[in-house]
Protein backbone atom coordinates (compact mmCIF):
# COMPACT_ATOMS: atom_id res chain seq x y z
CA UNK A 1 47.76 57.61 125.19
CA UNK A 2 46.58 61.11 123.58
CA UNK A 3 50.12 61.78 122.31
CA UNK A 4 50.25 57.98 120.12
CA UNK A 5 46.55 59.21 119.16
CA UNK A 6 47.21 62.37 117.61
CA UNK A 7 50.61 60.81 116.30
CA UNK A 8 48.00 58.39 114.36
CA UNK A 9 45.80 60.67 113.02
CA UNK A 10 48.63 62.86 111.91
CA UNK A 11 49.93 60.04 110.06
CA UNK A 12 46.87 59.13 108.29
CA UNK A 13 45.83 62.28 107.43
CA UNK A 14 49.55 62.85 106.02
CA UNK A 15 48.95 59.31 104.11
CA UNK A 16 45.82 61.16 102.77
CA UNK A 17 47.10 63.91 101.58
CA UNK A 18 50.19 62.37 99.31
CA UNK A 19 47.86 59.97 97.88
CA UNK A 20 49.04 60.35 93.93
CA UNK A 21 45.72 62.41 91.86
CA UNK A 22 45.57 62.00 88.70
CA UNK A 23 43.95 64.00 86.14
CA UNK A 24 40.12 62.90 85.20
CA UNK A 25 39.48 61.14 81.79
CA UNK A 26 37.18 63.49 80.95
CA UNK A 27 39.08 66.30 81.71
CA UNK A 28 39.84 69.55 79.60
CA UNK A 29 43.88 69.98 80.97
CA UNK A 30 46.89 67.47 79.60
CA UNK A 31 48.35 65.98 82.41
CA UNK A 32 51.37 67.64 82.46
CA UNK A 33 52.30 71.41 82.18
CA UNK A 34 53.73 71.78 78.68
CA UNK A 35 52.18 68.86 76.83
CA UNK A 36 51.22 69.40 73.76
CA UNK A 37 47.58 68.52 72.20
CA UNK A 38 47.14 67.55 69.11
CA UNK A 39 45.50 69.87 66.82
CA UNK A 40 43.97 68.74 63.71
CA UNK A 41 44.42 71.91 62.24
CA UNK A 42 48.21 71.72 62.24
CA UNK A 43 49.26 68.61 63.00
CA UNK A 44 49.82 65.45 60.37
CA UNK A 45 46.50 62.83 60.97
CA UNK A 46 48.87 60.09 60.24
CA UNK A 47 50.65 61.00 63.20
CA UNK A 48 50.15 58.35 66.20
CA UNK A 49 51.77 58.44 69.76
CA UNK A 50 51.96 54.72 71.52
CA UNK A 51 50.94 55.75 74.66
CA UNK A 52 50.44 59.53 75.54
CA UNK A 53 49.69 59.38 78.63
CA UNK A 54 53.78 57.31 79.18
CA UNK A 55 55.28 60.28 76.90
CA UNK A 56 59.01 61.09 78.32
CA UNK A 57 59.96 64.76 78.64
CA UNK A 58 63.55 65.49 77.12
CA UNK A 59 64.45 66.56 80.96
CA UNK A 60 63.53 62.73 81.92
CA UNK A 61 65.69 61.51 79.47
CA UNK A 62 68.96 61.52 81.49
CA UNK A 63 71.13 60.50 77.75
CA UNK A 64 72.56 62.64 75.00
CA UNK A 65 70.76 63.90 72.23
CA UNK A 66 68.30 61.05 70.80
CA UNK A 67 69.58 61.68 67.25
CA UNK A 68 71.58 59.43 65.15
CA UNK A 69 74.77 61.31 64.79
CA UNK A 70 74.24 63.30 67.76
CA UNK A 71 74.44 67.43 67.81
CA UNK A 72 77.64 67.05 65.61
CA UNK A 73 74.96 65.41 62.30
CA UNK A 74 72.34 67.70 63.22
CA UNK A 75 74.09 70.95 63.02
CA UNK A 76 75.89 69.84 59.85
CA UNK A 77 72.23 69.49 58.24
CA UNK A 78 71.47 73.20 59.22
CA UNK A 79 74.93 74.29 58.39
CA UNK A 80 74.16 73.02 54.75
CA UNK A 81 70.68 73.64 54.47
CA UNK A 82 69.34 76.54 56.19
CA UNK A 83 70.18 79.93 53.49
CA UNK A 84 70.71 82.80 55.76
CA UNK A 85 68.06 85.85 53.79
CA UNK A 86 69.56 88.41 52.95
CA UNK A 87 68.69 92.05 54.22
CA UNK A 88 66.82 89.96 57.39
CA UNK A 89 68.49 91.79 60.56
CA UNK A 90 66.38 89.42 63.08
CA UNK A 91 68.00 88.29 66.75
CA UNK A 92 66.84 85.99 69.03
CA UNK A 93 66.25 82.38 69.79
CA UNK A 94 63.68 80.51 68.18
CA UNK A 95 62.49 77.14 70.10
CA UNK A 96 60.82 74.02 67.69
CA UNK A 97 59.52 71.83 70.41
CA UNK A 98 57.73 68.33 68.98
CA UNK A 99 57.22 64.35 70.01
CA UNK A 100 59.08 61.87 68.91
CA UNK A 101 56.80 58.49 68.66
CA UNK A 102 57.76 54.93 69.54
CA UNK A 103 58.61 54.22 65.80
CA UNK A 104 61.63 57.16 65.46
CA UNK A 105 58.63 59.20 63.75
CA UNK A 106 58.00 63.01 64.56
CA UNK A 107 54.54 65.24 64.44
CA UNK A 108 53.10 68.39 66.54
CA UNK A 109 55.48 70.64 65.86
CA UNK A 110 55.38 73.95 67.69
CA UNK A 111 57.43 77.00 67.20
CA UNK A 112 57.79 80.09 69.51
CA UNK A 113 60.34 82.88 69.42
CA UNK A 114 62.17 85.96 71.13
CA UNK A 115 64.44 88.69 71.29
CA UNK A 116 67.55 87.91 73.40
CA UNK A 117 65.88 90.12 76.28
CA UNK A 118 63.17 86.73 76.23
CA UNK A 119 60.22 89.00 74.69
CA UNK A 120 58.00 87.53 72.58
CA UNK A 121 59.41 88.46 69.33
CA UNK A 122 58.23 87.60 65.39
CA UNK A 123 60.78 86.61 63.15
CA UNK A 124 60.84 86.93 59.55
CA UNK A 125 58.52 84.26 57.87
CA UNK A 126 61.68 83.59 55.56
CA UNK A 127 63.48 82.22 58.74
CA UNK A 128 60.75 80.18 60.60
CA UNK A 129 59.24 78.24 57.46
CA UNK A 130 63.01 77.17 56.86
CA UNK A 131 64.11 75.97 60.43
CA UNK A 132 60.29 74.27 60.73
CA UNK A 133 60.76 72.55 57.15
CA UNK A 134 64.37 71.38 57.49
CA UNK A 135 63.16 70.64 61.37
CA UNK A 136 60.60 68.63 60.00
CA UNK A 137 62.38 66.56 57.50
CA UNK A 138 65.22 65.42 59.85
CA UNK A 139 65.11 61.47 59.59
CA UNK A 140 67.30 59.84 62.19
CA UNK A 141 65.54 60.20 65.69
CA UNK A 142 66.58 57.36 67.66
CA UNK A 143 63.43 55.06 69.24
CA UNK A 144 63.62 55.22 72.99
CA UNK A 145 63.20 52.10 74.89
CA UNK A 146 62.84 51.36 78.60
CA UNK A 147 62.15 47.25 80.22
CA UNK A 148 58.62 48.32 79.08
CA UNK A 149 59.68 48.90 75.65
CA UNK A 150 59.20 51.37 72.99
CA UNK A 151 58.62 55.36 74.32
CA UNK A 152 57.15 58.36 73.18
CA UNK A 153 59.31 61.78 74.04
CA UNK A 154 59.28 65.07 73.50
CA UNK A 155 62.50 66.82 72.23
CA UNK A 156 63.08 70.19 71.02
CA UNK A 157 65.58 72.44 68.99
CA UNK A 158 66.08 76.17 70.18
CA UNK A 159 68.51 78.32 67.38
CA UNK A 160 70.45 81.36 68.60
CA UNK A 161 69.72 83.49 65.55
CA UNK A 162 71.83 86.76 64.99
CA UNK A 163 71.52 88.81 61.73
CA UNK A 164 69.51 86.23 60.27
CA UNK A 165 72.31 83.56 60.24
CA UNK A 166 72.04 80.65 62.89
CA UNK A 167 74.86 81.20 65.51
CA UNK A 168 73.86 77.76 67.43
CA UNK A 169 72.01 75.57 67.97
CA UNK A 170 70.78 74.07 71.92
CA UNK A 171 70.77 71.72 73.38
């Protein structure tokens, strides 16, 4: 009889504990690590998500790139748009992470960079302002759909940079 008790109490306190939490509505974190808040100071005000709190990671979205044409259009649009500057030596990766909204629309675009030893590292202004504007102006993201319908998702663009000139682009 004391074993089955402290089997029972073991179980509910195990029940307990793996109860799902989720994060308060008044709370000051996102609710996942890695979300990205809008910011009025960069971000376009026209800009509207369907449902943040459904948004998909790219690492959720189990398909190939959610671009119409796939990697092959997107790194033709680079290819012919991005001018390498000359004299600009700079190496590294530079990351544009940003959502993609139930409508095929994108907005909060963030940028971060380093060297190949994955130290922060600055580019050259020259470089960043061109991968963010053609980045920006890319028209073809494909509306993601589950039995609920339309989805929010992030997606992001990392560029192996050597010498100034864009080597390739991930993922």
């Amino acid at each position: 009889m004391y074993k089955m008790f402290i089997f029972l109490i073991s179980i509910i306190l195990m029940t307990q504990s793996c109860q799902q939490q989720s994060v308060p509505k008044d709370s000051k974190y996102l609710s996942m690590v890695g979300d990205i808040a809008h910011d009025p100071k960069l971000d376009d005000p026209n800009f509207t998500l369907c449902d943040e709190k459904k948004t998909k990671q790219y690492h959720n979205l189990n398909e190939e790139m959610q671009y119409e044409g796939e990697k092959y259009a997107l790194n033709n649009i680079f290819t012919t748009q991005y001018k390498p500057t000359g004299g600009v030596t700079d190496s590294g990766m530079i990351r544009i992470r940003f959502m993609v909204n139930c409508k095929g629309q994108t907005g909060r675009f963030r940028l971060i960079s380093s060297g190949y030893d994955y130290k922060e590292k600055q580019f050259d202004k020259t470089i960043t302002d061109q991968l963010m504007t053609i980045t920006k102006s890319l028209k073809g993201w494909k509306i993601l759909t589950d039995k609920t319908g339309p989805k929010d998702y992030y997606q992001y663009l990392i560029f192996k940079i050597s010498d100034g000139q864009i080597k390739e682009i991930l993922p």
